[in-house]
C-alpha atoms as a PDB file:
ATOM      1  CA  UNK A   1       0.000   0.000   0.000  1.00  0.00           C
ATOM      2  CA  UNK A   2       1.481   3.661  -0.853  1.00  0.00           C
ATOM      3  CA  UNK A   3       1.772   6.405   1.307  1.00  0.00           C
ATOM      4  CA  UNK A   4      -1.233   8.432  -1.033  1.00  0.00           C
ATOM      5  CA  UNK A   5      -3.267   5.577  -0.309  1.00  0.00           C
ATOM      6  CA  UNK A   6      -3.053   5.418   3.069  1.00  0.00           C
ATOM      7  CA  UNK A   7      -3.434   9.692   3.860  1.00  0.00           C
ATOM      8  CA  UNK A   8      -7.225   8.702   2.500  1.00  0.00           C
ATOM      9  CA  UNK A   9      -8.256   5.956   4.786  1.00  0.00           C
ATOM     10  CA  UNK A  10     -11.482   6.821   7.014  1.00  0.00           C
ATOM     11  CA  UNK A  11     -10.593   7.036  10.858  1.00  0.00           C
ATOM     12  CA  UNK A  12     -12.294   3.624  11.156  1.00  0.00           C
ATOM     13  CA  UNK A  13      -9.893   1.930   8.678  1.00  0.00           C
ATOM     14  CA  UNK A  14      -6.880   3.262   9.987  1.00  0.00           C
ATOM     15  CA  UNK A  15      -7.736   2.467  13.544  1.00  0.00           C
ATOM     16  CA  UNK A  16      -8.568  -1.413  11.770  1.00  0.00           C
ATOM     17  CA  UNK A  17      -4.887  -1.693  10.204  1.00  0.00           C
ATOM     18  CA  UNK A  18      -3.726  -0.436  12.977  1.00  0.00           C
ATOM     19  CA  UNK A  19      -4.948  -3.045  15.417  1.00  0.00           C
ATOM     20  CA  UNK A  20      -4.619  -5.642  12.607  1.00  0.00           C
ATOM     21  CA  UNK A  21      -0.246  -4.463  12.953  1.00  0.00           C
ATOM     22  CA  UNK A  22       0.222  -2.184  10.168  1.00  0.00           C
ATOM     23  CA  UNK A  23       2.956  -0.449  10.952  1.00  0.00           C
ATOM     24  CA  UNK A  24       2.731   2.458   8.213  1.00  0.00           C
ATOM     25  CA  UNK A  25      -1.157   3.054   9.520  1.00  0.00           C
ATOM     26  CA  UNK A  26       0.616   3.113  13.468  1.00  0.00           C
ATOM     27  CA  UNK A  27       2.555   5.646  11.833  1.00  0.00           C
ATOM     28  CA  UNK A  28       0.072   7.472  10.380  1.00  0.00           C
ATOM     29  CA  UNK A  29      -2.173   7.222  13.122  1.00  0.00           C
ATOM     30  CA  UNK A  30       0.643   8.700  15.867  1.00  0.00           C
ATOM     31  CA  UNK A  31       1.430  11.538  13.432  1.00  0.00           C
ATOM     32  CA  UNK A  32      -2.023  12.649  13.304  1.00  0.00           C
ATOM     33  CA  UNK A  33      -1.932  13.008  17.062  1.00  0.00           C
ATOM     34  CA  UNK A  34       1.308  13.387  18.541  1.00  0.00           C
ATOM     35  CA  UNK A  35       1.126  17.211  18.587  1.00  0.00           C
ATOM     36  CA  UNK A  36      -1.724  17.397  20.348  1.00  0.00           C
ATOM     37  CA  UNK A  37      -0.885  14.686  23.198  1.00  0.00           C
ATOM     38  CA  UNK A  38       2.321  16.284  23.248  1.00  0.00           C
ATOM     39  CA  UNK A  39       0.915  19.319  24.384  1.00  0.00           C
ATOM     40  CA  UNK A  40      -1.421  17.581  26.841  1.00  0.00           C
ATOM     41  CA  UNK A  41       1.531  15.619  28.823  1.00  0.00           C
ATOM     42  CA  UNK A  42       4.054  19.308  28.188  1.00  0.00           C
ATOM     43  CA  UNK A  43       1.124  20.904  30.440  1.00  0.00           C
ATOM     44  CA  UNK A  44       1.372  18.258  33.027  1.00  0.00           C
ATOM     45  CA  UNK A  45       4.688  16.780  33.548  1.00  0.00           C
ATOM     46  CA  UNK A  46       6.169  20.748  32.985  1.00  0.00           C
ATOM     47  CA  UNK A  47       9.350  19.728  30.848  1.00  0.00           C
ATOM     48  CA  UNK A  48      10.111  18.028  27.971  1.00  0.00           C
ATOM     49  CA  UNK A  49      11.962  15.295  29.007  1.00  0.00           C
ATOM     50  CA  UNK A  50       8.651  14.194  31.010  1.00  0.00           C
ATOM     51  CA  UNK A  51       6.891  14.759  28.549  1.00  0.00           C
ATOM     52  CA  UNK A  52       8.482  12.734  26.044  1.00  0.00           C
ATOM     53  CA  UNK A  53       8.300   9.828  28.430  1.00  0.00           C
ATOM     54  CA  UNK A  54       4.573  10.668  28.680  1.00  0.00           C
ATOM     55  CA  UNK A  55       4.177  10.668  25.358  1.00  0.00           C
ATOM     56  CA  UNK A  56       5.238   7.391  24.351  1.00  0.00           C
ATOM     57  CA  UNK A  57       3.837   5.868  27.129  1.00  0.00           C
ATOM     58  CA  UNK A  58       0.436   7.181  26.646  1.00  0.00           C
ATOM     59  CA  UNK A  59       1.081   6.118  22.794  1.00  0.00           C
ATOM     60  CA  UNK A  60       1.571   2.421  23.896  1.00  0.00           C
ATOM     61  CA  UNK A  61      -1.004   2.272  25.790  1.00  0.00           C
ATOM     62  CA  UNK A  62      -3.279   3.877  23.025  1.00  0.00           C
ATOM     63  CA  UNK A  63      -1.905   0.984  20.478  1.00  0.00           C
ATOM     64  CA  UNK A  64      -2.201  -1.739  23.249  1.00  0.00           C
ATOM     65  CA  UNK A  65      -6.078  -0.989  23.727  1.00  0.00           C
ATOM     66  CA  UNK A  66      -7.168   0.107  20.666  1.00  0.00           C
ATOM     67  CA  UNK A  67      -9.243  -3.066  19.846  1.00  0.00           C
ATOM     68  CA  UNK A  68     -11.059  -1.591  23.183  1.00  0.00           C
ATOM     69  CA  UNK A  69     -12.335   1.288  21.277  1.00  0.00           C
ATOM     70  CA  UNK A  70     -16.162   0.806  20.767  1.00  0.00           C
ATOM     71  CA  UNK A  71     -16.233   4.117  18.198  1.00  0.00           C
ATOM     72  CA  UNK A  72     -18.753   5.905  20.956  1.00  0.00           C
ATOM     73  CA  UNK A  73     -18.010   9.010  20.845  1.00  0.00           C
ATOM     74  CA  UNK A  74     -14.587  10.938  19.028  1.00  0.00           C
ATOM     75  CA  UNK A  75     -11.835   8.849  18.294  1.00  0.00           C
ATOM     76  CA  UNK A  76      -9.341  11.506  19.290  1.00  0.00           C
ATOM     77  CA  UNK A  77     -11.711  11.916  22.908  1.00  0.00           C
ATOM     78  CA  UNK A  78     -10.632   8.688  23.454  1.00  0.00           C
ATOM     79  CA  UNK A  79      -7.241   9.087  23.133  1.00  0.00           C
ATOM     80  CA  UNK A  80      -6.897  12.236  25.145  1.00  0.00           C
ATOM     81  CA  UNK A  81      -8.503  10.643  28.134  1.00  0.00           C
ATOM     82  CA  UNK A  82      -6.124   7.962  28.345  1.00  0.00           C
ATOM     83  CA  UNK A  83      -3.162  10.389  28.179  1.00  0.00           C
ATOM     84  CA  UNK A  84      -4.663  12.430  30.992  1.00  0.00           C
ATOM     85  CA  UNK A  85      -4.706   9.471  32.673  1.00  0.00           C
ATOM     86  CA  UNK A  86      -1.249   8.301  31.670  1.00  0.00           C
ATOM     87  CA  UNK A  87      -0.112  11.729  32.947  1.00  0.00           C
ATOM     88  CA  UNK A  88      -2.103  11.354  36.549  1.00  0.00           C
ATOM     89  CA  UNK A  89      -0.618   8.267  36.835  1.00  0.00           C
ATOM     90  CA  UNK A  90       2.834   9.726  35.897  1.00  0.00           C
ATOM     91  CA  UNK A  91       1.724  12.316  38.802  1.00  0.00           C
ATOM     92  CA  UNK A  92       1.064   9.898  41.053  1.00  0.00           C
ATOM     93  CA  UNK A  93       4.513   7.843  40.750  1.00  0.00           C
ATOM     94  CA  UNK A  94       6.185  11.622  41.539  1.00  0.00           C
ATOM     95  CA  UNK A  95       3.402  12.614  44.456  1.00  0.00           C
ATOM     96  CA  UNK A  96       5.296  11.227  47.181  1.00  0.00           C
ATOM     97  CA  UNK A  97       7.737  14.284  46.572  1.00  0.00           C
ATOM     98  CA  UNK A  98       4.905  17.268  45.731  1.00  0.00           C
ATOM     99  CA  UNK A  99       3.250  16.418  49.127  1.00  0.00           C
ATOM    100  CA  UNK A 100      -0.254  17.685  48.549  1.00  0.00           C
ATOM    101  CA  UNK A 101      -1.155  19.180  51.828  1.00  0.00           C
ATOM    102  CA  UNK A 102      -4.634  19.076  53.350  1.00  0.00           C
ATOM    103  CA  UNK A 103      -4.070  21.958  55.826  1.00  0.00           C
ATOM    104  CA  UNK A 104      -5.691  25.052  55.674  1.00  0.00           C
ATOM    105  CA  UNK A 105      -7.621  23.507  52.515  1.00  0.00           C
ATOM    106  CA  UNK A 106     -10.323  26.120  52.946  1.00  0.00           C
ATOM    107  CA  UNK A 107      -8.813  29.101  53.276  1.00  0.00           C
ATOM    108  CA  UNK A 108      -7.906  29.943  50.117  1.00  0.00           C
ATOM    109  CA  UNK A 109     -10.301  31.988  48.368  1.00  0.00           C
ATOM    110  CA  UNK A 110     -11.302  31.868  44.450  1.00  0.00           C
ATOM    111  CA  UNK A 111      -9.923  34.431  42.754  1.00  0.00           C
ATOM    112  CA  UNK A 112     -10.269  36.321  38.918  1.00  0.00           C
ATOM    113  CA  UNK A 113      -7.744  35.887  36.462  1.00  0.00           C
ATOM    114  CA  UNK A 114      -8.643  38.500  33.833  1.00  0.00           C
ATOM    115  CA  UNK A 115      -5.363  39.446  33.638  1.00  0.00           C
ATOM    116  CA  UNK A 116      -5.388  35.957  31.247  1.00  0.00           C
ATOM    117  CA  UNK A 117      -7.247  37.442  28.250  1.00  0.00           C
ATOM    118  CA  UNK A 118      -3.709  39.761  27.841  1.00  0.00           C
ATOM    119  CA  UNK A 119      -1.909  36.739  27.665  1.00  0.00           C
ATOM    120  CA  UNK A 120      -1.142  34.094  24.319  1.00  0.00           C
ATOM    121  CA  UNK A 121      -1.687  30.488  24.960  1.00  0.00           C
ATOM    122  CA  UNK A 122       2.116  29.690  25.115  1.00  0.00           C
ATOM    123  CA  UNK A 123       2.605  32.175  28.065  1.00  0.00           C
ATOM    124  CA  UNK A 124      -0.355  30.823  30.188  1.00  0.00           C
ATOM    125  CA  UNK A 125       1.005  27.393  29.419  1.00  0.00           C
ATOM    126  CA  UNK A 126       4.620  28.609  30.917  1.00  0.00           C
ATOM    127  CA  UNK A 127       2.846  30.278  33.845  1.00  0.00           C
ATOM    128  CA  UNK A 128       0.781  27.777  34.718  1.00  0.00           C
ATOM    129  CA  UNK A 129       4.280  25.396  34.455  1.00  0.00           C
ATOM    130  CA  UNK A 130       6.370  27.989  37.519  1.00  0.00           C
ATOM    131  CA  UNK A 131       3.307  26.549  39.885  1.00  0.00           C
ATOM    132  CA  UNK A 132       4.082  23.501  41.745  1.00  0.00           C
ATOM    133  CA  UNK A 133       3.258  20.206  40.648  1.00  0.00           C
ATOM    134  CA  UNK A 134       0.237  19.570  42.695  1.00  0.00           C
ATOM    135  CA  UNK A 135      -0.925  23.282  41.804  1.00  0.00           C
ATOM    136  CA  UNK A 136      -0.636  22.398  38.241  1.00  0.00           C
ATOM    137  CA  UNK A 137      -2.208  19.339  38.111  1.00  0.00           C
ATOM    138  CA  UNK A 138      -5.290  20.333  39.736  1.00  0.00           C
ATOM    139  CA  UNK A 139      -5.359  23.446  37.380  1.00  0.00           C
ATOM    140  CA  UNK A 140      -5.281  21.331  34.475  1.00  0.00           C
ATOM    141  CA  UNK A 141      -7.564  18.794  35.195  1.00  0.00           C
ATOM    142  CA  UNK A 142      -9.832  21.542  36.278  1.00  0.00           C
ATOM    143  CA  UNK A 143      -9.588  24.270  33.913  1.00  0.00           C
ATOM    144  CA  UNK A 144      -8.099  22.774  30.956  1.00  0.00           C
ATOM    145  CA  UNK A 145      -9.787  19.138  31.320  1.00  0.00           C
ATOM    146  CA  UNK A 146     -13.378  19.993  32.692  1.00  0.00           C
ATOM    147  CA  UNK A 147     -12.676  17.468  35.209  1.00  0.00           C
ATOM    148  CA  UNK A 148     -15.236  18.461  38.655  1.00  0.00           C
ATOM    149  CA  UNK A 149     -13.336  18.197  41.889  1.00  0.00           C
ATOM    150  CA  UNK A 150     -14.915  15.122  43.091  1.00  0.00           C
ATOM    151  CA  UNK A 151     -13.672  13.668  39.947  1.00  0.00           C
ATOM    152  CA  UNK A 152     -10.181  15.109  40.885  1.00  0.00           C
ATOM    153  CA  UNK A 153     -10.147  13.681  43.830  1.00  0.00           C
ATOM    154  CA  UNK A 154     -10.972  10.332  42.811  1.00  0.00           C
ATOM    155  CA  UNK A 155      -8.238  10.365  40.188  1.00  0.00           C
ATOM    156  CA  UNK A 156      -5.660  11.946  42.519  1.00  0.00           C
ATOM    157  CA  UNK A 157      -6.564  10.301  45.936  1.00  0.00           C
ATOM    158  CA  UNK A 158      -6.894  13.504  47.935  1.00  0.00           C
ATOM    159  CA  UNK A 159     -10.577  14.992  49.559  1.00  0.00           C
ATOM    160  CA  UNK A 160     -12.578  17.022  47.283  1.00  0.00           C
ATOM    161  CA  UNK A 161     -11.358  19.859  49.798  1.00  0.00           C
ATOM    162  CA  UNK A 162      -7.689  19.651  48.827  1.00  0.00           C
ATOM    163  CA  UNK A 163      -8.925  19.988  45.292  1.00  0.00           C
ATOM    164  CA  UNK A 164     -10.727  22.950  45.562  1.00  0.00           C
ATOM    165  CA  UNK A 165      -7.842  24.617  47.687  1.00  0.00           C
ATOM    166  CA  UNK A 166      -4.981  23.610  45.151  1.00  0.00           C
ATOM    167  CA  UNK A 167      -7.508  24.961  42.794  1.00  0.00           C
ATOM    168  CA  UNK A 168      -7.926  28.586  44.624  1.00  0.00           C
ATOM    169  CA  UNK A 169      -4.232  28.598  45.544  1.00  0.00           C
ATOM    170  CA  UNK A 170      -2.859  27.755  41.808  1.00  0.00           C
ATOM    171  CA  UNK A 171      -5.167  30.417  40.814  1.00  0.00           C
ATOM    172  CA  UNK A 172      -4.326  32.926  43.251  1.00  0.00           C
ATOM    173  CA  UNK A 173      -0.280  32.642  42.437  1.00  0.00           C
ATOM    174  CA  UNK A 174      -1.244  33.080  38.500  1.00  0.00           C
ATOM    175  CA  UNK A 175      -2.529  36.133  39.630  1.00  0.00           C
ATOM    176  CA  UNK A 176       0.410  37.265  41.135  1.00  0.00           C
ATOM    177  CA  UNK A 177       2.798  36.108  38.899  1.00  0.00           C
ATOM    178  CA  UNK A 178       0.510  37.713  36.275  1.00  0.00           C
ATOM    179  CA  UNK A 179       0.176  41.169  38.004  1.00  0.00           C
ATOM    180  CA  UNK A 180       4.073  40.986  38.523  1.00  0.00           C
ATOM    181  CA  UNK A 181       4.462  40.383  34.746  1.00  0.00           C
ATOM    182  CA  UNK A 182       2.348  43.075  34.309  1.00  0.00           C
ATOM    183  CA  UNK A 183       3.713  45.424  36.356  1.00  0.00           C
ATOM    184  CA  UNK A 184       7.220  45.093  35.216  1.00  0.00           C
ATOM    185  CA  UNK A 185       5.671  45.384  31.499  1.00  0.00           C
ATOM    186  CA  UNK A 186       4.286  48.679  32.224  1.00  0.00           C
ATOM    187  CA  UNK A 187       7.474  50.042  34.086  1.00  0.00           C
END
């Protein structure tokens, strides 16, 4: 089969040669969605050499189960959730170092980020990278992911509490480091 050929197969077939072992459709079939998983596991592992690891991890796992998907719903939904999930569980193997902590989970308040809408999509991506890894994660999966924070919880084994407190605190230091951007823009 030629290269020409294959750029024309339906989502359907390619997923089919791909589970049947054709390599030129696995090909075709990561190229299509590399650069978007890429930039899934960048926002959650922080650095690149994380989230290369994440990458083709969540990649083998796509290829391993992909006889599991039952075509409900978008192909490439199906994908991104399990490289969310391939990047929680790459959060979880490094947790015992973030230390999520559970005090003072409700004090933190909600705060307003409209500072954001002065910002492109690459710097809110490095901003939201400076916070800590627990910060981050819970950001993401929030904001970026639609995830609720009994979901969060679930998926990270903290209380829904912690959740909503990373949440409030992540969002509080964007502020800052957003009004301190801002400030030194305008001096």
């Amino acid at each position: 089969m030629t290269t020409e050929s294959n750029h024309s197969l339906s989502e359907s077939d390619l997923i089919e040669r791909c589970i049947e072992g054709d390599r030129l459709s696995q090909r075709m079939l990561y190229d299509r969605f590399a650069s978007k998983m890429y930039g899934v596991c960048l926002r959650y592992a922080g650095n690149t050499n994380d989230a290369n690891d994440i990458l083709q991890e969540g990649f083998i796992r796509v290829f391993t189960n992909l006889s599991k998907f039952r075509g409900e719903g978008s192909f490439e939904g199906w994908i991104r959730r399990i490289f969310v999930n391939t990047c929680i569980e790459h959060y979880r193997k490094k947790a015992k170092s973030y230390n999520i902590s559970e005090a003072h989970e409700n004090t933190a308040e909600d705060t307003n980020l409209d500072a954001l809408d002065m910002l492109a999509a690459k710097d809110i991506v490095k901003l939201v990278n400076e916070l800590s890894p627990g910060y981050k994660t819970v950001f993401n999966l929030h904001v970026v992911e639609g995830y609720n924070h009994k979901e969060i919880a679930d998926m990270l084994g903290i209380s829904e509490g912690t959740s909503k407190s990373q949440l409030a605190r992540a969002k509080a230091l964007l502020k800052k480091i957003i009004q301190k951007h801002y400030n030194t823009l305008r001096d």
